[in-house]
N, C-alpha and C. Protein backbone atom coordinates (compact mmCIF):
# COMPACT_ATOMS: atom_id res chain seq x y z
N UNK A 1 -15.37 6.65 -8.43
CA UNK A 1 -14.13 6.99 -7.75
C UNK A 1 -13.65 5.80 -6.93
N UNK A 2 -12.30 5.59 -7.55
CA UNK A 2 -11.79 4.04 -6.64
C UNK A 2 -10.72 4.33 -5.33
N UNK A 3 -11.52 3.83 -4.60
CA UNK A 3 -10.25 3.85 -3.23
C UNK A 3 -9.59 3.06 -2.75
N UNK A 4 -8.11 2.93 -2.26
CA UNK A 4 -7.27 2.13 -1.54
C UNK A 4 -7.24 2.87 -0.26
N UNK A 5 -7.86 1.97 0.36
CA UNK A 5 -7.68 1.84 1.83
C UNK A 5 -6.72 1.17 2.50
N UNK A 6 -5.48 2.16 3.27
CA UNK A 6 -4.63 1.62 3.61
C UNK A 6 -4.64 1.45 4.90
N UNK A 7 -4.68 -0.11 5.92
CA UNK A 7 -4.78 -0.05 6.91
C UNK A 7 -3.46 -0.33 7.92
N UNK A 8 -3.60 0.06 8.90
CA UNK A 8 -2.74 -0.42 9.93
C UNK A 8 -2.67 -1.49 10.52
N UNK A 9 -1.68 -2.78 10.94
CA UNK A 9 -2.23 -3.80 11.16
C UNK A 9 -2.78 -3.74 12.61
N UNK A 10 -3.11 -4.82 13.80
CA UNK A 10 -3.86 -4.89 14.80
C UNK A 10 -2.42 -5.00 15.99
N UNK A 11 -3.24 -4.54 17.35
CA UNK A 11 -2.30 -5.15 18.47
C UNK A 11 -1.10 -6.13 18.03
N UNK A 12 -0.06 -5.93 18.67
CA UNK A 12 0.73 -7.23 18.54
C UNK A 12 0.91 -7.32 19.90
N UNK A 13 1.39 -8.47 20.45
CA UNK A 13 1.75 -9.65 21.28
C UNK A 13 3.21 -8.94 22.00
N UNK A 14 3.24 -8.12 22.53
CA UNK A 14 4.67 -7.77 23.27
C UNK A 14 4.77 -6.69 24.49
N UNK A 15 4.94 -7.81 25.42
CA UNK A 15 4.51 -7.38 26.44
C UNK A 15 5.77 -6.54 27.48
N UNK A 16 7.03 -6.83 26.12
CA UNK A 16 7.89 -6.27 27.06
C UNK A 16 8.04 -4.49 26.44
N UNK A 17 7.07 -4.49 25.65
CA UNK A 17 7.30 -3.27 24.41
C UNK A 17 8.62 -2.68 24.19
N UNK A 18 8.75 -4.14 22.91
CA UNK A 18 10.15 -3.98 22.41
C UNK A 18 9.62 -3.43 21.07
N UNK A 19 10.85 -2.60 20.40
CA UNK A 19 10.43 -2.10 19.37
C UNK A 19 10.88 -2.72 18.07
N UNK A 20 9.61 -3.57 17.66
CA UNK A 20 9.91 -4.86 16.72
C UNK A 20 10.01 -4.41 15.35
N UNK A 21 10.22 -3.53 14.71
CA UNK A 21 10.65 -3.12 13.49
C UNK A 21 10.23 -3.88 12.39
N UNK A 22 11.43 -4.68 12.12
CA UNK A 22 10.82 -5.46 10.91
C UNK A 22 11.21 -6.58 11.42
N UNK A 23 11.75 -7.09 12.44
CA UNK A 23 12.00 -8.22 13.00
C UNK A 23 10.41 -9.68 12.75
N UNK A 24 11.13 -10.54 11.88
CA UNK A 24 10.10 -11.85 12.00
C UNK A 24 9.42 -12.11 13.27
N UNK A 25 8.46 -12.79 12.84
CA UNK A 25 7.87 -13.59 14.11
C UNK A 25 6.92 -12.85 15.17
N UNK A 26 6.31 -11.40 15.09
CA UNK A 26 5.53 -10.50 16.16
C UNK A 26 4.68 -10.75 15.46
N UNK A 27 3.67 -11.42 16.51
CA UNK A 27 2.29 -12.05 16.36
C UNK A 27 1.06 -11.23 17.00
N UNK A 28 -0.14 -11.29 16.15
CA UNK A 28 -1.13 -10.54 16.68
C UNK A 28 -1.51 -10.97 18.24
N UNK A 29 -2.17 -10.09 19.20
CA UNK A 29 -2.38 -10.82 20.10
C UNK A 29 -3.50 -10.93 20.20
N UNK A 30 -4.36 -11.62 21.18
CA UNK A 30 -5.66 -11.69 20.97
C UNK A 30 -6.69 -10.83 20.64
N UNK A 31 -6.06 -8.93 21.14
CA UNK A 31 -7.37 -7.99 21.13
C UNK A 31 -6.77 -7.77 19.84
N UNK A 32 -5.74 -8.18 19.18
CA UNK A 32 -5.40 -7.99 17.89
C UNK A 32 -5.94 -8.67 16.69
N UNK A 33 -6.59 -10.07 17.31
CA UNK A 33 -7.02 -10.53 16.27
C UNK A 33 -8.35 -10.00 16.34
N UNK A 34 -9.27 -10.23 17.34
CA UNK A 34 -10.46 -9.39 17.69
C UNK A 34 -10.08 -8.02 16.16
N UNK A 35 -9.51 -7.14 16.91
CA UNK A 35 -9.51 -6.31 15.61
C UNK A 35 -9.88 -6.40 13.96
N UNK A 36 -8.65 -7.77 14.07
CA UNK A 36 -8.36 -8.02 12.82
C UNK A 36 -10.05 -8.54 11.79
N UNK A 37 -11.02 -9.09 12.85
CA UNK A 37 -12.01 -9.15 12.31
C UNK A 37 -13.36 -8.09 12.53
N UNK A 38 -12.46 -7.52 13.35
CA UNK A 38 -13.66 -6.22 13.26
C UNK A 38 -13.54 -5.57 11.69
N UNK A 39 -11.85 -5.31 11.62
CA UNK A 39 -11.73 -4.53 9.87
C UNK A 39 -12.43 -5.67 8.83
N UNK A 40 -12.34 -6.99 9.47
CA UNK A 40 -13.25 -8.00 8.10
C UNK A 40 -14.24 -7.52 7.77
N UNK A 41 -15.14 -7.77 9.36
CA UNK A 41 -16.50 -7.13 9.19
C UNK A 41 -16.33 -5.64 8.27
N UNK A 42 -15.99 -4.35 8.80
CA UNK A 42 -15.93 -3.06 8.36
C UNK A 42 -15.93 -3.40 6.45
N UNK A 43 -14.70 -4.35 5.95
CA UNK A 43 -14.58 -4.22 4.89
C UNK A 43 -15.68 -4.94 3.90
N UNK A 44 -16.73 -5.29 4.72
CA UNK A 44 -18.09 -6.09 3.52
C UNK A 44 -18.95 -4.91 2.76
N UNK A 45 -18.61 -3.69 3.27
CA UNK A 45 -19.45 -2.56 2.29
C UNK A 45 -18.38 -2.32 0.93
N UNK A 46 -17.26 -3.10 1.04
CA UNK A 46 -16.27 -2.54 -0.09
C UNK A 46 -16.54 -3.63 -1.50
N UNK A 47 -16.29 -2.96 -2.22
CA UNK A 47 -16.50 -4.39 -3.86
C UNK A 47 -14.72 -3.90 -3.84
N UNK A 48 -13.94 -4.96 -3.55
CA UNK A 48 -12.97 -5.32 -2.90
C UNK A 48 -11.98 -5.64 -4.25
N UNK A 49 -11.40 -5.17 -5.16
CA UNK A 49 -10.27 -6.17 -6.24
C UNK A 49 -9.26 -6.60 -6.44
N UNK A 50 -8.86 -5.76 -4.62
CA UNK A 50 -7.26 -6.13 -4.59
C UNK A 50 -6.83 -6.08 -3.52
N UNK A 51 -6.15 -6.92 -2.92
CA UNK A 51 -5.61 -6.84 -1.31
C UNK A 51 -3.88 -6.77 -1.27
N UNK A 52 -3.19 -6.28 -0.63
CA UNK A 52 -1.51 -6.55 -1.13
C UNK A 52 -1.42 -6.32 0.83
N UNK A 53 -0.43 -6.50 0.65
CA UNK A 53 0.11 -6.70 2.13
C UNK A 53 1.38 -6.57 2.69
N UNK A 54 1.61 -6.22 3.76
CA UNK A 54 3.40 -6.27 3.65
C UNK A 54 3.30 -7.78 4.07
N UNK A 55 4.79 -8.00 4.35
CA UNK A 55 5.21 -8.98 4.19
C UNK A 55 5.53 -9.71 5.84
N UNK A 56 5.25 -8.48 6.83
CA UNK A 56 5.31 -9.01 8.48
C UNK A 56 4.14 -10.03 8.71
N UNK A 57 4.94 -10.40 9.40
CA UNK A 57 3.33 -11.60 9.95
C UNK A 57 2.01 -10.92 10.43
N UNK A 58 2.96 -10.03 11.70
CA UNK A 58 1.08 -9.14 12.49
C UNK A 58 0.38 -8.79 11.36
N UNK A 59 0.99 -7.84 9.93
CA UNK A 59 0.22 -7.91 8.69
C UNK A 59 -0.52 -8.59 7.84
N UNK A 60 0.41 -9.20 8.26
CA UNK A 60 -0.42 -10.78 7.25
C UNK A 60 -1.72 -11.58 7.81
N UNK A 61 -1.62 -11.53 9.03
CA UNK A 61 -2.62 -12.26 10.26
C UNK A 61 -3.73 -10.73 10.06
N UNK A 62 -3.47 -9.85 10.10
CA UNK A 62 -4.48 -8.63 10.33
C UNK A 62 -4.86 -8.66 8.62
N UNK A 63 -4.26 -9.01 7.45
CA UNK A 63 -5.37 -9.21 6.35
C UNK A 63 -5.88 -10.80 5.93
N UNK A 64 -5.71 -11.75 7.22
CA UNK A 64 -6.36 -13.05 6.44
C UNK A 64 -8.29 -13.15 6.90
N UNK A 65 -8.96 -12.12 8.05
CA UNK A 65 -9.41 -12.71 7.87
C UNK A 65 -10.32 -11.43 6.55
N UNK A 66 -10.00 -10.66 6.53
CA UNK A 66 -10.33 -10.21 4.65
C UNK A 66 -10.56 -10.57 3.88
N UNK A 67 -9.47 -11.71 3.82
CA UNK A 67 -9.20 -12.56 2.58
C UNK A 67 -10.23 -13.71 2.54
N UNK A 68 -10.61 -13.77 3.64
CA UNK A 68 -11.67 -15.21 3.86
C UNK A 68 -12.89 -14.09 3.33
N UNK A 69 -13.56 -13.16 4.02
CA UNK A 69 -14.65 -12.69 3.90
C UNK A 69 -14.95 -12.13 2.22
N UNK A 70 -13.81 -11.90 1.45
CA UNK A 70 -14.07 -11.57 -0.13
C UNK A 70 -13.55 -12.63 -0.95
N UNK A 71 -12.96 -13.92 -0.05
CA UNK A 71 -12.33 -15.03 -1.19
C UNK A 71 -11.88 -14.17 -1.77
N UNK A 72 -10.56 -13.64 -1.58
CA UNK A 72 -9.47 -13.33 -2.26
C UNK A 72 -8.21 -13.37 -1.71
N UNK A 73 -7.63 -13.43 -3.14
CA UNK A 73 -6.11 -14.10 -2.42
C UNK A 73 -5.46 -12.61 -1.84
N UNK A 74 -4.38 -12.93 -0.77
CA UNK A 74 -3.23 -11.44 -0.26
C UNK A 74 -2.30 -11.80 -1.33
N UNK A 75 -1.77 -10.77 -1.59
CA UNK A 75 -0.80 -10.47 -2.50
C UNK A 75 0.02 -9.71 -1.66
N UNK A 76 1.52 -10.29 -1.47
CA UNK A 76 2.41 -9.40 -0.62
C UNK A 76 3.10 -8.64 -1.34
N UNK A 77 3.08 -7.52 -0.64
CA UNK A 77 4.13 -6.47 -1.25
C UNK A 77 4.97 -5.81 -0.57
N UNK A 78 6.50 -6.03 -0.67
CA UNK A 78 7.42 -5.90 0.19
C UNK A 78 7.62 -4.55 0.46
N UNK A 79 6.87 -3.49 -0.42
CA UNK A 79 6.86 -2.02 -0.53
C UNK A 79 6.54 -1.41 0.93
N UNK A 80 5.28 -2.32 1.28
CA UNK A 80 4.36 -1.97 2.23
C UNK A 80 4.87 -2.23 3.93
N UNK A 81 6.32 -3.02 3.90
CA UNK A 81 6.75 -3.37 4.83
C UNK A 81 7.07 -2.18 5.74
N UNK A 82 7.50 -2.51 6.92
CA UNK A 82 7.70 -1.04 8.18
C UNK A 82 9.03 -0.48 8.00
N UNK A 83 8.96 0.57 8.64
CA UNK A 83 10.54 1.20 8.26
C UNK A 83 11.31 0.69 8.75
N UNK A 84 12.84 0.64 8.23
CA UNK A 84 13.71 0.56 9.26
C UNK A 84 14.25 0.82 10.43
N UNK A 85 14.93 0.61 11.56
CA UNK A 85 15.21 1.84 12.68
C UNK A 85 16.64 0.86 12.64
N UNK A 86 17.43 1.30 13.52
CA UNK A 86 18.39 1.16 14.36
C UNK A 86 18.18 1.06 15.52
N UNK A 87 16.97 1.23 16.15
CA UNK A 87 16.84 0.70 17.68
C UNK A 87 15.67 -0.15 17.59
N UNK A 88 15.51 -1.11 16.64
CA UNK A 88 14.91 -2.30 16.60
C UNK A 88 15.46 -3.79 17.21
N UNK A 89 14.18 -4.59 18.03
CA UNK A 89 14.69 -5.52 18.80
C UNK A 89 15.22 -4.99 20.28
N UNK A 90 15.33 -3.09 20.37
CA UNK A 90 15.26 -3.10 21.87
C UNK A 90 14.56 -2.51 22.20
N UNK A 91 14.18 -2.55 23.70
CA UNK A 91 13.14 -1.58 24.57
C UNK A 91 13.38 -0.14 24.11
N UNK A 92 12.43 0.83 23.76
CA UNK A 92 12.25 1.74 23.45
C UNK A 92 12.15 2.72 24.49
N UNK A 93 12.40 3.94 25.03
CA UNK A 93 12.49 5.19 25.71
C UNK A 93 13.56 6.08 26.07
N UNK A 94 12.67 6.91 26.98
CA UNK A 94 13.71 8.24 26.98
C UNK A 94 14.41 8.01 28.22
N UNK A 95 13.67 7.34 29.13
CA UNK A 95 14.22 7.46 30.43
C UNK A 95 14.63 5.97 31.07
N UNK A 96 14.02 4.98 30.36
CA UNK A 96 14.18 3.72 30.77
C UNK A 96 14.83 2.64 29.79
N UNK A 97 14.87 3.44 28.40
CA UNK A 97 14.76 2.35 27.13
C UNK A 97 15.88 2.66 25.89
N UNK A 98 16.13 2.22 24.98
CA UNK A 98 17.43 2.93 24.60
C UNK A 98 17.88 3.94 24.75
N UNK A 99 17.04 4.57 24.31
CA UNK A 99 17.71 6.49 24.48
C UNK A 99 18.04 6.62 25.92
N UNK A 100 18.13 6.12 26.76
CA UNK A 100 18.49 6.36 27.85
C UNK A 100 19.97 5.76 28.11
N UNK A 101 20.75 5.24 26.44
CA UNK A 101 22.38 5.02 27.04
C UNK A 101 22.87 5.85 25.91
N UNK A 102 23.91 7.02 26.09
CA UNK A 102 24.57 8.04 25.35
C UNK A 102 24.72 7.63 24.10
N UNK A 103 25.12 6.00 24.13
CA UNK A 103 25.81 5.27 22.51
C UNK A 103 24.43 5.38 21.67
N UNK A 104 23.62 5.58 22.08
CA UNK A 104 22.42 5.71 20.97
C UNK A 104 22.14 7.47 20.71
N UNK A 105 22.74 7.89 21.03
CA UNK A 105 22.56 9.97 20.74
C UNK A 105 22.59 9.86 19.49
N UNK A 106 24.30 8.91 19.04
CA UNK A 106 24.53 9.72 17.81
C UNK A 106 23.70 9.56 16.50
N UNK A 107 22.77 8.82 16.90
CA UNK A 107 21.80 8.37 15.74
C UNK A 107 20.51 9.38 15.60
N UNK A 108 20.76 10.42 16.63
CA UNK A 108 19.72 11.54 16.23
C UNK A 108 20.11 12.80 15.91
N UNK A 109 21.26 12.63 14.94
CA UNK A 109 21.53 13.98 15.09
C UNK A 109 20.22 14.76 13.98
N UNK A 110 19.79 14.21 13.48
CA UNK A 110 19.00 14.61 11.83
C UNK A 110 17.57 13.75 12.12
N UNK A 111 16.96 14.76 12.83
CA UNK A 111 15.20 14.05 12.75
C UNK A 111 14.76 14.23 11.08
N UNK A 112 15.20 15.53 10.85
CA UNK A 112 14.14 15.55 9.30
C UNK A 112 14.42 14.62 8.01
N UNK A 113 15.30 13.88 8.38
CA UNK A 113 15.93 12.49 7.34
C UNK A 113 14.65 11.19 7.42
N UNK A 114 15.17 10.66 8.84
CA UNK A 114 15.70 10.80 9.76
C UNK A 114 17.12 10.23 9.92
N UNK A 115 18.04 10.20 10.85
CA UNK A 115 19.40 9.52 10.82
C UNK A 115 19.00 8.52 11.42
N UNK A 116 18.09 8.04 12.40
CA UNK A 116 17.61 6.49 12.75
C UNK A 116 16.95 5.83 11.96
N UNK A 117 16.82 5.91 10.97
CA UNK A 117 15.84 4.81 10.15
C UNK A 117 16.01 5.00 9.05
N UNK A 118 14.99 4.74 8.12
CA UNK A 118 14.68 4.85 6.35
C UNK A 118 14.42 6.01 6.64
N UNK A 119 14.82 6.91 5.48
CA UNK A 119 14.66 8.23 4.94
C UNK A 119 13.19 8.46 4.91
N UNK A 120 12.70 9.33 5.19
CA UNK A 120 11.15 9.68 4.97
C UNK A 120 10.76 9.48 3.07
N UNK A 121 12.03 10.02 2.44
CA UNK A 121 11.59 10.05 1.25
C UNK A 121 11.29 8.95 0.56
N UNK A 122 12.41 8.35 1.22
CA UNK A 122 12.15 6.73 0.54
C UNK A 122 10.91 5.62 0.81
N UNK A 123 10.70 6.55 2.21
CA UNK A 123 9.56 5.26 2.68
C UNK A 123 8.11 6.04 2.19
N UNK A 124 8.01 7.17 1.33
CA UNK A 124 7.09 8.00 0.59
C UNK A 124 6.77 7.23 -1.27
N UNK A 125 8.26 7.25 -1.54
CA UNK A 125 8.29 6.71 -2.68
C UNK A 125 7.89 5.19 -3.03
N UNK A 126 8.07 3.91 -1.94
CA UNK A 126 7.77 3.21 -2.48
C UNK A 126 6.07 2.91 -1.68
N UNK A 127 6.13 3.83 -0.80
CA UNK A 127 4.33 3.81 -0.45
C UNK A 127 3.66 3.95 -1.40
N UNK A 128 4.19 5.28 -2.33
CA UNK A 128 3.16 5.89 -2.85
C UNK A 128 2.89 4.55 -4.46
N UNK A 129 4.21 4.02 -4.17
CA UNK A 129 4.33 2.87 -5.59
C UNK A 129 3.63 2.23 -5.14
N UNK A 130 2.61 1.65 -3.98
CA UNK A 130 2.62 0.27 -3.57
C UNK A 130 1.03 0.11 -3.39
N UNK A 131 0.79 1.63 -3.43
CA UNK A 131 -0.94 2.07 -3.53
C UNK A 131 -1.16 2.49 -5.00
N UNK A 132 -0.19 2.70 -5.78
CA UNK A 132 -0.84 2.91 -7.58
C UNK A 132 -0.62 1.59 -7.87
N UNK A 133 -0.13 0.68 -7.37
CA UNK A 133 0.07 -0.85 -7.68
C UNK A 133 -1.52 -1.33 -7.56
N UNK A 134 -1.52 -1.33 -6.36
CA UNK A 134 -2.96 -1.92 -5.74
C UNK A 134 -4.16 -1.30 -6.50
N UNK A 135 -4.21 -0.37 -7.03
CA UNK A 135 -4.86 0.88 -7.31
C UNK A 135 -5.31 0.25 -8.70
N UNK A 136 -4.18 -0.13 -9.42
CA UNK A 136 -4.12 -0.78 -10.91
C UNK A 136 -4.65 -2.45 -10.41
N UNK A 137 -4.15 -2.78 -9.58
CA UNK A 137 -4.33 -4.40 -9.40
C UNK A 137 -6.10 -4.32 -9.45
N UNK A 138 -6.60 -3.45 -8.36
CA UNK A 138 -8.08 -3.85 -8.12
C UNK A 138 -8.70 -3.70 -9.26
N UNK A 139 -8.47 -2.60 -10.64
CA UNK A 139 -9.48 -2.81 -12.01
C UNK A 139 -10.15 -2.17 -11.81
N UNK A 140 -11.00 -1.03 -11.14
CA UNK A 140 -11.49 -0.18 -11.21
C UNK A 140 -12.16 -0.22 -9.56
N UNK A 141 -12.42 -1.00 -9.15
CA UNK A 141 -12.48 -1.86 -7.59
C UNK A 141 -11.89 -0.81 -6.75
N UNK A 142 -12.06 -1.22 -5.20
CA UNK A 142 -11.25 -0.41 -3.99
C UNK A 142 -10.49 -1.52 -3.93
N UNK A 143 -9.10 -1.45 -3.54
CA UNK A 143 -8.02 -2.14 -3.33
C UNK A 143 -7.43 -1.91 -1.42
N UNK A 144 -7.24 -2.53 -1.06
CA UNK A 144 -7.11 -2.51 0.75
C UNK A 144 -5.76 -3.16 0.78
N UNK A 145 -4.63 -2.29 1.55
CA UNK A 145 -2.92 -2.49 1.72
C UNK A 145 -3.13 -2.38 3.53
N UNK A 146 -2.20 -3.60 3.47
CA UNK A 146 -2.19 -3.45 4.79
C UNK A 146 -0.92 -3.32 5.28
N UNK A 147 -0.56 -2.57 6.40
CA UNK A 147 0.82 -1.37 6.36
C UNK A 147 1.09 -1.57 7.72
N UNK A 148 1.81 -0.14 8.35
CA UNK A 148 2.42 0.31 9.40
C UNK A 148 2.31 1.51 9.69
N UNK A 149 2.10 1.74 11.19
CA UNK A 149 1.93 2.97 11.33
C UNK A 149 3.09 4.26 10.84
N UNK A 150 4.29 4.06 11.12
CA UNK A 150 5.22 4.89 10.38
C UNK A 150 4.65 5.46 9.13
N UNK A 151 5.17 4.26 8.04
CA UNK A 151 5.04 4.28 6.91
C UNK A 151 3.80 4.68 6.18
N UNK A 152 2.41 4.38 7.23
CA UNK A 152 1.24 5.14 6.28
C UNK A 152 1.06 7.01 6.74
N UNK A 153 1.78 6.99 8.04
CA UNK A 153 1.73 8.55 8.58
C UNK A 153 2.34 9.11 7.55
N UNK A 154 3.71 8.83 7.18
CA UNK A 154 4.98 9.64 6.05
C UNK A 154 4.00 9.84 4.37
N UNK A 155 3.21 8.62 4.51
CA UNK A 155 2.18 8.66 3.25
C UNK A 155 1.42 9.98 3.28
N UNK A 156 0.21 9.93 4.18
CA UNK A 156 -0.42 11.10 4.19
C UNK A 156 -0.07 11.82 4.75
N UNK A 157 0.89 11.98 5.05
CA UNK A 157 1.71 13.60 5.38
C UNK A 157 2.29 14.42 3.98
N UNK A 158 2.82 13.37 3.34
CA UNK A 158 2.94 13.70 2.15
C UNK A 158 2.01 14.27 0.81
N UNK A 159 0.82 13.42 0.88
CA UNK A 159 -0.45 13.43 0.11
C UNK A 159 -1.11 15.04 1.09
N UNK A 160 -1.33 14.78 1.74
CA UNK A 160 -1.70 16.41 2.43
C UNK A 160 -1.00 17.15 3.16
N UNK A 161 0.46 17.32 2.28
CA UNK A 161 1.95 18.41 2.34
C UNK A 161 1.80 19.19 3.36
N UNK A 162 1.85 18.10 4.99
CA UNK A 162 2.49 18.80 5.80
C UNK A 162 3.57 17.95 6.20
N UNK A 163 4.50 18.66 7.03
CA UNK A 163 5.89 18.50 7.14
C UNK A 163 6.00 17.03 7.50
N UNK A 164 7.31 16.57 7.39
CA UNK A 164 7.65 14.96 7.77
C UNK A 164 7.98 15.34 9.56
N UNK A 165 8.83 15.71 9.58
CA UNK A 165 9.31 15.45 11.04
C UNK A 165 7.85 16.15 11.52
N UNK A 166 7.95 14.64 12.96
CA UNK A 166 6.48 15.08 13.85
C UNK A 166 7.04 14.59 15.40
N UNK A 167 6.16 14.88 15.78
CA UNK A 167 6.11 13.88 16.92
C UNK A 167 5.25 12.32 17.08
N UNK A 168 5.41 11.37 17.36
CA UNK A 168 5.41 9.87 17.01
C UNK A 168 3.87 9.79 17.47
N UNK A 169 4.11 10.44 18.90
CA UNK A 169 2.37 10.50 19.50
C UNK A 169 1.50 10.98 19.32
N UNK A 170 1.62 11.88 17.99
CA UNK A 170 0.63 12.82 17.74
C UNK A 170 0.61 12.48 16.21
N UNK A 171 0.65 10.72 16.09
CA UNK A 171 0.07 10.35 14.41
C UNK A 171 -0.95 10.36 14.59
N UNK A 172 -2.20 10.18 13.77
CA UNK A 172 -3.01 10.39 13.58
C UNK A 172 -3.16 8.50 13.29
N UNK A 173 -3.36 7.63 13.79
CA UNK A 173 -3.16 6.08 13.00
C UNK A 173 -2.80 5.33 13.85
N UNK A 174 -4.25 4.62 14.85
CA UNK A 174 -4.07 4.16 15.68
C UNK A 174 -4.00 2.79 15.23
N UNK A 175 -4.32 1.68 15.93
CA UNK A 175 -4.20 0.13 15.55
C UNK A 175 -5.50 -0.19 14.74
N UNK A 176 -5.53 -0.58 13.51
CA UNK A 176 -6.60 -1.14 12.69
C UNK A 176 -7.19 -0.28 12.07
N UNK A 177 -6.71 0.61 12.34
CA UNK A 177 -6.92 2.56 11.56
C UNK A 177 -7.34 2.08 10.03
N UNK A 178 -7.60 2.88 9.30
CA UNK A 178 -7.98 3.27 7.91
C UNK A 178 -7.90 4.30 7.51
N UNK A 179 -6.68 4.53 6.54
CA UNK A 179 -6.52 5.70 6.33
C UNK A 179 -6.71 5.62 4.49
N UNK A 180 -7.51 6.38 3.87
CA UNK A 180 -8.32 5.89 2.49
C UNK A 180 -7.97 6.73 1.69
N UNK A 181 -7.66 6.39 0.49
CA UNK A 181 -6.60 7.21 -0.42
C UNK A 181 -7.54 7.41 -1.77
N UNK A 182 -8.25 8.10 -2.08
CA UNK A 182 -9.18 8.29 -3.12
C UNK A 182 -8.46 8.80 -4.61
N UNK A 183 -9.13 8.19 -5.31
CA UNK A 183 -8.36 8.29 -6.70
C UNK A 183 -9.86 8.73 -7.81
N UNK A 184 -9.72 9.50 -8.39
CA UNK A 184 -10.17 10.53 -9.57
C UNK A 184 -10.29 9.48 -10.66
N UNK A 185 -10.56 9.72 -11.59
CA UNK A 185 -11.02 8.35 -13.03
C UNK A 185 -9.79 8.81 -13.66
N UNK A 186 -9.38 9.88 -13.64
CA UNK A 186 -8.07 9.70 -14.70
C UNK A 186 -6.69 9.07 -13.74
N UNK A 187 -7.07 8.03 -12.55
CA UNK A 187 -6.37 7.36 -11.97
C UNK A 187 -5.35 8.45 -10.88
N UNK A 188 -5.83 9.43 -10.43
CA UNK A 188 -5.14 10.56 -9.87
C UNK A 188 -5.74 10.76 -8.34
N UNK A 189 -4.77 10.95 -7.42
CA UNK A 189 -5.31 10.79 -5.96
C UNK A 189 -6.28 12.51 -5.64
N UNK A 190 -6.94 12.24 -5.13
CA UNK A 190 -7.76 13.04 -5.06
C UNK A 190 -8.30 13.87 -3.77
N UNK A 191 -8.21 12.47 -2.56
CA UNK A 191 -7.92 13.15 -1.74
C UNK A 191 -8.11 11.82 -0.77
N UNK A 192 -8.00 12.31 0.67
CA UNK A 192 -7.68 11.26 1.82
C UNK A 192 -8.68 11.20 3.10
N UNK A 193 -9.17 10.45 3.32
CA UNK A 193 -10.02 10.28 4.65
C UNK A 193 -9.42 9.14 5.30
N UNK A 194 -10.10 9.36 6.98
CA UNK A 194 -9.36 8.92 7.75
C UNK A 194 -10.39 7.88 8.92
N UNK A 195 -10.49 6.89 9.00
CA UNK A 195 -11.42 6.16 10.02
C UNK A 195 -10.78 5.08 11.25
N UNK A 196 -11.53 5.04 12.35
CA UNK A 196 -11.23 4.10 13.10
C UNK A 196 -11.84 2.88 13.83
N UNK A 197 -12.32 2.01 12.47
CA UNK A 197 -13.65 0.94 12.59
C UNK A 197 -12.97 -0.21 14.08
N UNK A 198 -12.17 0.05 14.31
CA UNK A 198 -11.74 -0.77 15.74
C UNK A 198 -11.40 0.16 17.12
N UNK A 199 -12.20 1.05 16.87
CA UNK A 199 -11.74 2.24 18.03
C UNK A 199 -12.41 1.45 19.59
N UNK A 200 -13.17 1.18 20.02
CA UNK A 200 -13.67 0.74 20.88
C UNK A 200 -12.73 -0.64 21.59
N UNK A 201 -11.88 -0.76 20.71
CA UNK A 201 -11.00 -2.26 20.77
C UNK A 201 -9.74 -1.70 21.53
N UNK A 202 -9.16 -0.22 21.16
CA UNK A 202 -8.48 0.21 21.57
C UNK A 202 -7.57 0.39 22.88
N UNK A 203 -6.31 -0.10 23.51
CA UNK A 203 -6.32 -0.20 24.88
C UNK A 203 -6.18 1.21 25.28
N UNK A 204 -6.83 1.07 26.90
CA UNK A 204 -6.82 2.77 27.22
C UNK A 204 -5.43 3.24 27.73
N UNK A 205 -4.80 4.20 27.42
CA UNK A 205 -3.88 4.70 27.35
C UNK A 205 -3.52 5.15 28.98
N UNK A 206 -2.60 4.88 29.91
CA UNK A 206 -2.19 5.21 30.97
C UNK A 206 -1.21 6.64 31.35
């Protein structure tokens, strides 16, 4: 039974917690890279055949040092990139942070879409393309995608059909998370487990 393990990338570097979307240039920060080689370490029990990646940097930095520990190349895949929003590039909240000026309401009228971002469906469809990719790439191998928290929540929400609209704080997919997508021999998902080999790295929540 072959698995793609899809991870979340590590800490990033932003201290003003702006909400960096898909915006270039958000860099791991240090407890991020820390992370980033804790999942190295984590990933030496895997016989490894395929790595894909989105295409953000914090992603890319959170699968190189992988790539060192199995000598293998990342393969980017633009599938795997973060969702869109409309309140990307600004401070995020309810009381202090966008949502706190009226001109941003009208972008919520429709959580179950949502009307702020990529459609849930869409960011389902090319997930689910971007792990039978990897899935085929590794050859019978576990294949490891490295993602976003959005975009891998809408995944296994989907894969274990409960509803899309949630609440943001109650994903299940913290930083450097592993969320593992098991596939059947007739290449068919089978089912999903969930780990957190950087939990101890974690900052404590205020």
């Amino acid at each position: 039974m072959a698995t793609v393990h899809v991870i979340r990338h590590g800490e990033v570097e932003n201290p003003q917690k702006i909400l960096y979307g898909r915006q270039p240039g958000w860099r791991l920060s240090d407890r991020g890279q820390e992370m980033a080689q804790v999942i190295a370490q984590w990933s030496q029990s895997i016989d490894l055949g395929a790595l894909h990646v989105s295409p953000l940097q914090r992603a890319q930095e959170t699968a190189q040092p992988i790539s060192e520990v199995h000598k293998i190349k990342i393969t980017t895949d633009e599938r795997l990139i973060e969702a869109s929003n409309v309140f990307e590039g600004k401070a995020f909240g309810i009381g202090d942070g966008a949502l706190a000026h009226p001109s941003a309401w009208r972008h919520l009228w429709n959580p179950w879409k949502p009307s702020w971002g990529e459609p849930y469906v869409e960011q389902i469809n090319r997930m689910l393309a971007a792990i039978f990719s990897a899935h085929e790439a590794a050859n019978g191998k576990d294949a490891i995608c490295v993602s976003h928290q959005l975009p891998i929540w809408i995944l296994r929400s989907a894969i274990e059909d409960r509803r899309l609209i949630h609440d943001p704080r109650k994903r299940e997919c913290t930083l450097a998370s592993v969320t593992s997508v098991h596939f059947d021999d007739a290449g068919i998902i089978s089912g999903l487990t969930y780990s957190e080999p950087a939990r101890h790295l974690l900052p404590i929540k205020k």
